[in-house]
PDB file of N, CA and C in Angstrom:
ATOM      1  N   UNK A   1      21.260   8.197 -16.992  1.00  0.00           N
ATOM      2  CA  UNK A   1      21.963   8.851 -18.062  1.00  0.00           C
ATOM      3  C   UNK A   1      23.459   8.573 -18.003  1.00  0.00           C
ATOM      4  N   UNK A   2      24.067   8.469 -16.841  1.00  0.00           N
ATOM      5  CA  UNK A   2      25.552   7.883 -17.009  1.00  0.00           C
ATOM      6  C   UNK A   2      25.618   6.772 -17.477  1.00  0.00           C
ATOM      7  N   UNK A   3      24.993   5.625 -17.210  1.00  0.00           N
ATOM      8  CA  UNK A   3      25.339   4.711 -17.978  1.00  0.00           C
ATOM      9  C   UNK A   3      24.883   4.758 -19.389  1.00  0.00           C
ATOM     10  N   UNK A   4      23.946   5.504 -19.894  1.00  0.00           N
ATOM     11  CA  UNK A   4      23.957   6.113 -21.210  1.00  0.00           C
ATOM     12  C   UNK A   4      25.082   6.458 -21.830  1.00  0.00           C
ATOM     13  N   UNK A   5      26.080   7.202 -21.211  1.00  0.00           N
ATOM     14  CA  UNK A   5      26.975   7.859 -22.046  1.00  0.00           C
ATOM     15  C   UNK A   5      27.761   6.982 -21.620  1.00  0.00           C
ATOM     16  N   UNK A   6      28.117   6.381 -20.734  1.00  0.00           N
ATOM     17  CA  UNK A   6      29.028   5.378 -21.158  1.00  0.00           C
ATOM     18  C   UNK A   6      29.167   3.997 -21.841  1.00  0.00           C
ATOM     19  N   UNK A   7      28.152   3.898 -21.767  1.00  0.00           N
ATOM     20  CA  UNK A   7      27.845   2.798 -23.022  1.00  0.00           C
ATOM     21  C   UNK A   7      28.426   3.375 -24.741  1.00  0.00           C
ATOM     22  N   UNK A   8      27.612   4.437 -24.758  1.00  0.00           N
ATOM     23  CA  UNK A   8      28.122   5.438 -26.063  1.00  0.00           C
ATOM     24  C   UNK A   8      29.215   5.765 -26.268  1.00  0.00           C
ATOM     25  N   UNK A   9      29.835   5.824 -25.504  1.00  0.00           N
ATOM     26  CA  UNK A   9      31.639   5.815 -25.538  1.00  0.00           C
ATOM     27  C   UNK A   9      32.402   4.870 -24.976  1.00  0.00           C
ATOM     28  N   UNK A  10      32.047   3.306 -24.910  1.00  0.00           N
ATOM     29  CA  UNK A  10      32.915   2.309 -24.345  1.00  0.00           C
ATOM     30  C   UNK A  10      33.491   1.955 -25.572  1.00  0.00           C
ATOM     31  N   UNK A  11      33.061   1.593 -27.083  1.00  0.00           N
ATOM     32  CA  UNK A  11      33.839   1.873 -28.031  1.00  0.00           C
ATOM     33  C   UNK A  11      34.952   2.301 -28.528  1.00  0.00           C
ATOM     34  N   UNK A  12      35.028   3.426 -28.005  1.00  0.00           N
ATOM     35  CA  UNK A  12      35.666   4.466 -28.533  1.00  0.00           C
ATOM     36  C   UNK A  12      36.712   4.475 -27.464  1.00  0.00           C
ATOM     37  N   UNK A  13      36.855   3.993 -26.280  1.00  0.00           N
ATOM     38  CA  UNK A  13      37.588   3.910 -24.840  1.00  0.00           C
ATOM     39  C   UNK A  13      38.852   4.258 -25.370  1.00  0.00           C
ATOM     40  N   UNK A  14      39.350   3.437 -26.254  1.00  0.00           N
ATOM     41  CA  UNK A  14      40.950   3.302 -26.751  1.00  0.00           C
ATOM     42  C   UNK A  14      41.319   4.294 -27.499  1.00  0.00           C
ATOM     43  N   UNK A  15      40.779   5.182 -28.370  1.00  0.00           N
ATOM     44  CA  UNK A  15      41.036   6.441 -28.284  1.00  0.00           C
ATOM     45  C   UNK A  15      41.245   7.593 -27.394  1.00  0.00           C
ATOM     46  N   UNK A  16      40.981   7.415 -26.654  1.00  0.00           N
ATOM     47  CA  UNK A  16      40.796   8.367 -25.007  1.00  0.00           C
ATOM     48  C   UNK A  16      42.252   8.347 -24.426  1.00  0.00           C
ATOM     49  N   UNK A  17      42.780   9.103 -23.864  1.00  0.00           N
ATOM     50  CA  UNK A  17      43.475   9.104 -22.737  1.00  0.00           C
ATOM     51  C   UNK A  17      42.761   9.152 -21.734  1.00  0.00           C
ATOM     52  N   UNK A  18      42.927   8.482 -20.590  1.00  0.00           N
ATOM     53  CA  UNK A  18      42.174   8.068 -19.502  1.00  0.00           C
ATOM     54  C   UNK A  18      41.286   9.781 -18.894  1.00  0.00           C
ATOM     55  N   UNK A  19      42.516  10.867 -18.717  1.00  0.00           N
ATOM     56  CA  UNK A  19      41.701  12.125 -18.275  1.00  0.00           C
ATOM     57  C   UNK A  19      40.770  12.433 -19.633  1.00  0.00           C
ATOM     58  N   UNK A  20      41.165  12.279 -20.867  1.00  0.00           N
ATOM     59  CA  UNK A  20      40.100  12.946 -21.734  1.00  0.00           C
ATOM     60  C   UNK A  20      38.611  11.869 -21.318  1.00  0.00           C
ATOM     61  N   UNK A  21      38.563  10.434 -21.335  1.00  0.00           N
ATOM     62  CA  UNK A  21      37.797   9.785 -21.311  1.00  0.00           C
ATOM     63  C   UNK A  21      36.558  10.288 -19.997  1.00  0.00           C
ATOM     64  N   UNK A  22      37.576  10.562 -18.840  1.00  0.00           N
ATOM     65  CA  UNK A  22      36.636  11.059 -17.792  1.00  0.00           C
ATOM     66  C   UNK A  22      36.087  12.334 -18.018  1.00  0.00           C
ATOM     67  N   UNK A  23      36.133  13.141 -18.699  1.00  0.00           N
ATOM     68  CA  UNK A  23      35.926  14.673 -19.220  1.00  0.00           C
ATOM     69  C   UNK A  23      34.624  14.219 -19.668  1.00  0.00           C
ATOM     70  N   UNK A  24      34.517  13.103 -20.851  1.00  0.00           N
ATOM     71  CA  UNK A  24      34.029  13.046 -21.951  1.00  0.00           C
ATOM     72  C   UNK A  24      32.542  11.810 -21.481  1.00  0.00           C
ATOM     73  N   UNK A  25      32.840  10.965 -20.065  1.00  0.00           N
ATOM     74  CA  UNK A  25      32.034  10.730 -19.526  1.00  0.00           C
ATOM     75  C   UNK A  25      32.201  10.721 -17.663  1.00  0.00           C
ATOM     76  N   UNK A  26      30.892  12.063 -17.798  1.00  0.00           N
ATOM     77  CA  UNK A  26      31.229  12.671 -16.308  1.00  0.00           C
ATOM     78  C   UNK A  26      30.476  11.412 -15.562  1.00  0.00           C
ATOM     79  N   UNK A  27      30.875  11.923 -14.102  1.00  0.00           N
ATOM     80  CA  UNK A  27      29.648  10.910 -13.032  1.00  0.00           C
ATOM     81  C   UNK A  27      28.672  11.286 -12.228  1.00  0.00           C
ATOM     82  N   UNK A  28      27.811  10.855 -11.769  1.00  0.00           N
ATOM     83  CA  UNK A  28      26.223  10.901 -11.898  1.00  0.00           C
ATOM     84  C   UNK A  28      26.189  12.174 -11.262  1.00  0.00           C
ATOM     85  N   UNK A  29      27.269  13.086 -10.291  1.00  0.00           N
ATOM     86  CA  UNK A  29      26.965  14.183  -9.692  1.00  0.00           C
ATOM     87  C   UNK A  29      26.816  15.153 -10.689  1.00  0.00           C
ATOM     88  N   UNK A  30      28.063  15.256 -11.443  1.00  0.00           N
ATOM     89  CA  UNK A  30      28.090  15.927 -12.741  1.00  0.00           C
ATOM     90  C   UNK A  30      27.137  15.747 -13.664  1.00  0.00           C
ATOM     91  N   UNK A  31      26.513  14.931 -14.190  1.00  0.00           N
ATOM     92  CA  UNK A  31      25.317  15.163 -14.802  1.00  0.00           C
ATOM     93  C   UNK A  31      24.340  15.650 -13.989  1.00  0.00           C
ATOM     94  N   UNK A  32      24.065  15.260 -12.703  1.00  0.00           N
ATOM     95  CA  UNK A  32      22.989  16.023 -11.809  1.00  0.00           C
ATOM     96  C   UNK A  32      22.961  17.419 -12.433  1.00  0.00           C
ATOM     97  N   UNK A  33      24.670  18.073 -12.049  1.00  0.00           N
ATOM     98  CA  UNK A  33      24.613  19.680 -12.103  1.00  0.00           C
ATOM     99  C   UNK A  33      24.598  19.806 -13.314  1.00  0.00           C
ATOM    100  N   UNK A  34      24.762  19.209 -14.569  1.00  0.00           N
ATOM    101  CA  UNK A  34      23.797  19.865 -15.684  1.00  0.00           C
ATOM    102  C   UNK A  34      23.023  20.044 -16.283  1.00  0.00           C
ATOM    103  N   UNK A  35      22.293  18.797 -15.342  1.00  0.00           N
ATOM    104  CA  UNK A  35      20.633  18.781 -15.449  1.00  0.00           C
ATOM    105  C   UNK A  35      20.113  20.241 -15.274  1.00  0.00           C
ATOM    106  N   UNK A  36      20.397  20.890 -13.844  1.00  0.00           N
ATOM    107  CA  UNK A  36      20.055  22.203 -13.123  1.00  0.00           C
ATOM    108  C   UNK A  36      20.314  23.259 -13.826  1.00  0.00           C
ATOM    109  N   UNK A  37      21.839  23.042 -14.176  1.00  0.00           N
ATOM    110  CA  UNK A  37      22.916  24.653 -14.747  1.00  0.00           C
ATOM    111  C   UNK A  37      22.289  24.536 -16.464  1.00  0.00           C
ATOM    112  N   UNK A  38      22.366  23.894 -17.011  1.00  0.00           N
ATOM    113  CA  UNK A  38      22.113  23.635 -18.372  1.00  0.00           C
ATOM    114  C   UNK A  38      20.942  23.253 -19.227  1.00  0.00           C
ATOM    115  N   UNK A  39      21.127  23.610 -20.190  1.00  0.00           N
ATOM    116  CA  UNK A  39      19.573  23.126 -21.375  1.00  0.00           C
ATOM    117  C   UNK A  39      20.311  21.556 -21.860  1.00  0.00           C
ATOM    118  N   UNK A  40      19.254  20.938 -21.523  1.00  0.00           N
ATOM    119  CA  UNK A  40      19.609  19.312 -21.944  1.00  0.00           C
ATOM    120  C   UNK A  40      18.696  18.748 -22.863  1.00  0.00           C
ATOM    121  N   UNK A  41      18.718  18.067 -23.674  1.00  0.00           N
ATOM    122  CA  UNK A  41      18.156  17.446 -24.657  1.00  0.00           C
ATOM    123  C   UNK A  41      18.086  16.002 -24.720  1.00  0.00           C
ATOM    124  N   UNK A  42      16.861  15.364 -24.902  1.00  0.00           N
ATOM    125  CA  UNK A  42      16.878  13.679 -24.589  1.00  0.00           C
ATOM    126  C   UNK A  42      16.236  13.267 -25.750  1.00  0.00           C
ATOM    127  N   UNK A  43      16.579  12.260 -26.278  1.00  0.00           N
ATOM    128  CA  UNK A  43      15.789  11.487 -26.781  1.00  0.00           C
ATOM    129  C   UNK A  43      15.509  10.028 -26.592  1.00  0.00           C
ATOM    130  N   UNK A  44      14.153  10.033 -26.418  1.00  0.00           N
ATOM    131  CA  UNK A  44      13.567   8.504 -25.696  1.00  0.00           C
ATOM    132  C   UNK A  44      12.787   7.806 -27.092  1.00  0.00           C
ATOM    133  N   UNK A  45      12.997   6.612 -26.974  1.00  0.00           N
ATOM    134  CA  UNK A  45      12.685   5.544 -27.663  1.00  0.00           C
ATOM    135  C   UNK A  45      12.409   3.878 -26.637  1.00  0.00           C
ATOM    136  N   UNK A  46      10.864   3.619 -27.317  1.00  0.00           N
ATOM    137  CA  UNK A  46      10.458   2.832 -26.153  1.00  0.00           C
ATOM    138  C   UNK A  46      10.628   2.735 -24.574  1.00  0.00           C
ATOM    139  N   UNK A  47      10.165   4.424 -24.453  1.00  0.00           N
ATOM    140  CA  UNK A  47       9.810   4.819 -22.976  1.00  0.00           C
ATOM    141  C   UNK A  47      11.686   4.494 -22.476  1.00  0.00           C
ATOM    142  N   UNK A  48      12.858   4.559 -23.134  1.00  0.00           N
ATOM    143  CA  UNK A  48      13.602   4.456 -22.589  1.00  0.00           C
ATOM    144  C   UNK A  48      15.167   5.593 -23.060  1.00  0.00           C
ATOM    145  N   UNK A  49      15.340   6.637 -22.212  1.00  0.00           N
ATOM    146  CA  UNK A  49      16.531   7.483 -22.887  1.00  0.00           C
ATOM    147  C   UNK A  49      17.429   7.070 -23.460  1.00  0.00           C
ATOM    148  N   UNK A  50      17.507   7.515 -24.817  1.00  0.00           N
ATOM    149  CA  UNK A  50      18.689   6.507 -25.895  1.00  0.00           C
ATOM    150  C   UNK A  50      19.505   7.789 -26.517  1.00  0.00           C
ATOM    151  N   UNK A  51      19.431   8.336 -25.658  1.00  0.00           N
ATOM    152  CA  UNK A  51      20.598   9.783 -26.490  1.00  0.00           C
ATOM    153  C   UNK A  51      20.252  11.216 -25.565  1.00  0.00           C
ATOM    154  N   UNK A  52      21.474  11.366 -25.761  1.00  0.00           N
ATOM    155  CA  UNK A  52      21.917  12.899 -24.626  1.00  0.00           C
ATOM    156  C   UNK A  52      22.227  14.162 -25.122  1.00  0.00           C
ATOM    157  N   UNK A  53      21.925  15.531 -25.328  1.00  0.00           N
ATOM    158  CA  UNK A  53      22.762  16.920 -25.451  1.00  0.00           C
ATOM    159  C   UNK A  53      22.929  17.722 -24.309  1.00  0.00           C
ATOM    160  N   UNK A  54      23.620  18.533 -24.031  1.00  0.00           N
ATOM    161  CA  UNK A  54      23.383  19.398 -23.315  1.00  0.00           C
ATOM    162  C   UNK A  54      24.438  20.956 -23.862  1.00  0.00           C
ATOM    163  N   UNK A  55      23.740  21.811 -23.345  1.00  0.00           N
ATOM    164  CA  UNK A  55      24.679  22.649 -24.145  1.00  0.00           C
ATOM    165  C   UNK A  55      24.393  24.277 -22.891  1.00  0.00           C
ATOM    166  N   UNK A  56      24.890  25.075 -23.252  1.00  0.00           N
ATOM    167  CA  UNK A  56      24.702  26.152 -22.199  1.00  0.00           C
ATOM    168  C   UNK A  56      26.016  27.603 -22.673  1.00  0.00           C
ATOM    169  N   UNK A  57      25.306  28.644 -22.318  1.00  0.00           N
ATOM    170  CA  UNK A  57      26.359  29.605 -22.624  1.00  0.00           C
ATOM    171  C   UNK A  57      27.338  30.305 -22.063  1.00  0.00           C
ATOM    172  N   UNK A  58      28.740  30.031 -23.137  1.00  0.00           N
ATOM    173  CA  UNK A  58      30.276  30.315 -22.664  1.00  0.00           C
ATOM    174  C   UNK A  58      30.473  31.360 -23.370  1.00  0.00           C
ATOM    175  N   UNK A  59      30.125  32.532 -23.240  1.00  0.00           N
ATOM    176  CA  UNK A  59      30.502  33.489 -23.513  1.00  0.00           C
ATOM    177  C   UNK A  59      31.685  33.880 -24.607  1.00  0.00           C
ATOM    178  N   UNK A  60      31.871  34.145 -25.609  1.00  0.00           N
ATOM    179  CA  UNK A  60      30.224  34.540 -26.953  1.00  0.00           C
ATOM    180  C   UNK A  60      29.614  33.516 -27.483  1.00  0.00           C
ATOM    181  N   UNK A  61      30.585  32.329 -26.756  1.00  0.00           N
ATOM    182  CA  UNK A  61      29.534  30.949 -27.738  1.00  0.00           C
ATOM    183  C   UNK A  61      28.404  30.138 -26.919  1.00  0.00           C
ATOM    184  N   UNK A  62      28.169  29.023 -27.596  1.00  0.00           N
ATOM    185  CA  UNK A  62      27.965  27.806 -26.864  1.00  0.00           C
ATOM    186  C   UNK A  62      28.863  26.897 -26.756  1.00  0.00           C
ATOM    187  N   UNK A  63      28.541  26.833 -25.834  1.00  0.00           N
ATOM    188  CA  UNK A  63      29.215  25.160 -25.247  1.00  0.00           C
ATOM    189  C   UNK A  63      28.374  24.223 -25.206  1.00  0.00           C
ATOM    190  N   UNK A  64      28.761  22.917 -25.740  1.00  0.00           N
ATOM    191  CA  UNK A  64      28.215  21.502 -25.921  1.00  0.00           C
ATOM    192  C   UNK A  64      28.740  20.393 -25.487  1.00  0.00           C
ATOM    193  N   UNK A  65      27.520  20.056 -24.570  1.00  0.00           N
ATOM    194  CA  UNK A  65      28.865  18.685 -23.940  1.00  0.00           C
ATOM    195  C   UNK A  65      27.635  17.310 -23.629  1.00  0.00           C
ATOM    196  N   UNK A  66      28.267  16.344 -23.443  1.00  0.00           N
ATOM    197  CA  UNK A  66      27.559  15.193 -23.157  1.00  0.00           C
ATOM    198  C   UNK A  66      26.730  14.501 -24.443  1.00  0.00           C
ATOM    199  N   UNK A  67      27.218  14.747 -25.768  1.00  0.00           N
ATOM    200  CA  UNK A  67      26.635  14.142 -26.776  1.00  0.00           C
ATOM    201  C   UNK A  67      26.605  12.886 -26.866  1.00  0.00           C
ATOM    202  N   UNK A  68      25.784  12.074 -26.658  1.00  0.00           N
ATOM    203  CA  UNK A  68      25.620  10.413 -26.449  1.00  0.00           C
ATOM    204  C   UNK A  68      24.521   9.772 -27.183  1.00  0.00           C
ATOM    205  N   UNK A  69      25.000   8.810 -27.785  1.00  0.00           N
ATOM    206  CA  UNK A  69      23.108   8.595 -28.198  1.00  0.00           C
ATOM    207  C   UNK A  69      23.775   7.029 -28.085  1.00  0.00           C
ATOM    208  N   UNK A  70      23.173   5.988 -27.400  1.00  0.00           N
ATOM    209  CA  UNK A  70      23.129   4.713 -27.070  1.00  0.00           C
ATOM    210  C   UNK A  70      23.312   3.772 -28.662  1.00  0.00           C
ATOM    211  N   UNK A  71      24.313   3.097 -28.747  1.00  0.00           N
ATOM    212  CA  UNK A  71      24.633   2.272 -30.092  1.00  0.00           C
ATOM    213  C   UNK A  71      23.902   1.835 -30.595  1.00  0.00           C
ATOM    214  N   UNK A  72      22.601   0.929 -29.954  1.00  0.00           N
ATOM    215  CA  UNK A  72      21.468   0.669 -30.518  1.00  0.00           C
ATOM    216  C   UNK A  72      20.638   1.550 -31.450  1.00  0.00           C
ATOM    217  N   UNK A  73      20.419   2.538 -31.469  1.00  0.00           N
ATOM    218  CA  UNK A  73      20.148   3.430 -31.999  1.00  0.00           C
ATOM    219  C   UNK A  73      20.222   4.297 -32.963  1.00  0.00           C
ATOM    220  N   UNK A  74      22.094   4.133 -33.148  1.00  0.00           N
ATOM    221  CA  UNK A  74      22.997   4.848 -34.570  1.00  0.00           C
ATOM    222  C   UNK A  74      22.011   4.768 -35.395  1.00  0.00           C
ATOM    223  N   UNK A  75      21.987   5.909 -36.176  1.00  0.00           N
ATOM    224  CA  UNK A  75      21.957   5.578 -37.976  1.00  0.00           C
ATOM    225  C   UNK A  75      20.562   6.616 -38.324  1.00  0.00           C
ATOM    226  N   UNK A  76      19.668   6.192 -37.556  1.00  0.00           N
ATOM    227  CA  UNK A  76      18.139   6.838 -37.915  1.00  0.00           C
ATOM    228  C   UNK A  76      18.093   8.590 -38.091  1.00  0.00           C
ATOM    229  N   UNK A  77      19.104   9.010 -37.256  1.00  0.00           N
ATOM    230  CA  UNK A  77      19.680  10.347 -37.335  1.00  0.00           C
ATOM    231  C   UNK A  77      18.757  11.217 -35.753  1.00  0.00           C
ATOM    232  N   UNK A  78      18.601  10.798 -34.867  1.00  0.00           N
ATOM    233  CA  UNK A  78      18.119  11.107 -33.652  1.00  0.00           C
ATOM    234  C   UNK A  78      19.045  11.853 -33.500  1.00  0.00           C
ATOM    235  N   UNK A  79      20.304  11.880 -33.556  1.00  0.00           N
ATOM    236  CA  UNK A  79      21.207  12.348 -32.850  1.00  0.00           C
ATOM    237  C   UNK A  79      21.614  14.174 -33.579  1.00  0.00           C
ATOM    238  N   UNK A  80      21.185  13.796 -34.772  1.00  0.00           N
ATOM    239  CA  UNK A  80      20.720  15.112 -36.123  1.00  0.00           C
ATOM    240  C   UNK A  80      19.709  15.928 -35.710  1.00  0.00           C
ATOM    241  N   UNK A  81      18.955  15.185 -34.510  1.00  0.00           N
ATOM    242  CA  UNK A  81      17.467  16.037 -34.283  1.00  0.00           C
ATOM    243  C   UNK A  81      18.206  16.036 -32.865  1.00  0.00           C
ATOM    244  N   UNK A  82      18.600  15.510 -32.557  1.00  0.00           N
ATOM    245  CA  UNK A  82      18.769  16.197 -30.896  1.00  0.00           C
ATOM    246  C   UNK A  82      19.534  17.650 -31.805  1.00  0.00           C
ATOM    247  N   UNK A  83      20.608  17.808 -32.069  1.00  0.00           N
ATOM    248  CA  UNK A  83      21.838  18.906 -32.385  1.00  0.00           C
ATOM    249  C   UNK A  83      21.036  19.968 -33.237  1.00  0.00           C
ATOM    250  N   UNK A  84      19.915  18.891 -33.747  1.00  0.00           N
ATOM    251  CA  UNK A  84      18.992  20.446 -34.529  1.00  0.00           C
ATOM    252  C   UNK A  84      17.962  21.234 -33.626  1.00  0.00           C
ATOM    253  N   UNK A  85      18.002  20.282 -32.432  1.00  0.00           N
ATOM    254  CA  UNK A  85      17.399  21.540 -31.282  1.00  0.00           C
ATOM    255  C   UNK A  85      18.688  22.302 -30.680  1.00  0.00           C
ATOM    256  N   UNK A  86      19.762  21.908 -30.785  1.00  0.00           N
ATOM    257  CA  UNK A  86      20.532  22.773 -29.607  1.00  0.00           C
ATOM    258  C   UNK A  86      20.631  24.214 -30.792  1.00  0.00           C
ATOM    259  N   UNK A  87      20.988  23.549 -31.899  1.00  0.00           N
ATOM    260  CA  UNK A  87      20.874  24.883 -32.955  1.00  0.00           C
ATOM    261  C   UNK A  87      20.027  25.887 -33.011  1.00  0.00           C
ATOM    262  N   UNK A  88      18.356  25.738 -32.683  1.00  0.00           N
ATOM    263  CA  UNK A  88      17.553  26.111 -32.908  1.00  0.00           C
ATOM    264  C   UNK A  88      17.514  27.041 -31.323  1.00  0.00           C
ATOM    265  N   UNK A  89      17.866  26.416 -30.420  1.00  0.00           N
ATOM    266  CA  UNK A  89      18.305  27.063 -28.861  1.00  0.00           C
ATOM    267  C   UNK A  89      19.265  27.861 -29.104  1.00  0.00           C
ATOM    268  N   UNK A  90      20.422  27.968 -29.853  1.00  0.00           N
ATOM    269  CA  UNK A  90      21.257  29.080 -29.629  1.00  0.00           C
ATOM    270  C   UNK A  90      20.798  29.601 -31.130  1.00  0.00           C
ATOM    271  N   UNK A  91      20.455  29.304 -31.817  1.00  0.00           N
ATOM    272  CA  UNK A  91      19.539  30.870 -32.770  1.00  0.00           C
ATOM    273  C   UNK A  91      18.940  31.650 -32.123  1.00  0.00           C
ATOM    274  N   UNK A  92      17.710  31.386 -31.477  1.00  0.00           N
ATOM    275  CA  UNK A  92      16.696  32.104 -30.477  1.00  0.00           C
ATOM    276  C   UNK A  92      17.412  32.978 -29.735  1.00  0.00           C
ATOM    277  N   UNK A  93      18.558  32.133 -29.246  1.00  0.00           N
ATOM    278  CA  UNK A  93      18.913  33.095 -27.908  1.00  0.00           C
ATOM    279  C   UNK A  93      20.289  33.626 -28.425  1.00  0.00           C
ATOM    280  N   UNK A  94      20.600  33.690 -29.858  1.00  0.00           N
ATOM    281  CA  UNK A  94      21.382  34.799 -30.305  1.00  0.00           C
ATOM    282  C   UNK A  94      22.840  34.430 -30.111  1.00  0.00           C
ATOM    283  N   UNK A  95      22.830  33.328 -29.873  1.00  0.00           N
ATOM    284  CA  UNK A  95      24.116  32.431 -30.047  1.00  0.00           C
ATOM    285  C   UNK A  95      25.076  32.604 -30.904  1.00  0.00           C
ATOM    286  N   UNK A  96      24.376  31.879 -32.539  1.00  0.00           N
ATOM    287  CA  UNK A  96      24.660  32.087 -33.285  1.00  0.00           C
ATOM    288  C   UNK A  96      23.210  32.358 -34.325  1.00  0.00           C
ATOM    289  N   UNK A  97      23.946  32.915 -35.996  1.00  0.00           N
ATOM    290  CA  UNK A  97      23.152  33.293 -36.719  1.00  0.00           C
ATOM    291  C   UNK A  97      23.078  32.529 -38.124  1.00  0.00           C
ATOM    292  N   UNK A  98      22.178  33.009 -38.771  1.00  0.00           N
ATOM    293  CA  UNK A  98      22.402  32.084 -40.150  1.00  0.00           C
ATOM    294  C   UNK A  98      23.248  32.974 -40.889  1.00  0.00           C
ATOM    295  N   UNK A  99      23.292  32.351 -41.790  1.00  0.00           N
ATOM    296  CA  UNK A  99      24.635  32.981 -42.671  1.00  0.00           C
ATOM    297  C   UNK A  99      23.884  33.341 -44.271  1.00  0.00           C
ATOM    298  N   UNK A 100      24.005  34.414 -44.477  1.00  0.00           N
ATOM    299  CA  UNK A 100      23.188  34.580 -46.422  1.00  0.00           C
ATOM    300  C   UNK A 100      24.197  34.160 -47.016  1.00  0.00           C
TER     301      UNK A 100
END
């Protein structure tokens, strides 16, 4: 999964300041611990992980971090269905609500 997300953000590198860039792709320990601490979300395509969520609660909200989905991949909207589970995870658990 690290080299997942960094593939997904080598693009984008030159926008980054070097500390935001490391924030924005942690290393393999740091994903370990949010494998454990956190609700993570994958999506695999040809038996191979092509996109990342993870999200977990910061008190009154959520927090969302590690959004990645591998370049190959853009466009089909995987990345719409990963974020429509984290949604559907903090509805349930009262996160947030719908709006009339």
């Amino acid at each position: 999964m690290e080299l997942l997300i960094h593939e997904s953000f080598r693009e984008h590198e030159p926008a980054y300041t070097p500390e935001a860039l490391d924030l924005a792709t942690p290393p393999k320990n740091e994903i370990k611990k949010r494998i454990k601490e956190w609700a993570v979300w994958v999506a695999i395509h040809a038996n191979v992980i092509v996109g990342i969520v993870s999200a977990r609660a910061e008190s009154p909200a959520l927090q969302i971090r590690s959004m990645a989905m591998h370049p190959s991949v853009r466009g089909p909207g995987i990345g719409k269905r990963l974020l429509t589970r984290v949604e559907d995870f903090a509805s349930a658990n009262r996160w947030i609500t719908a709006s009339t």
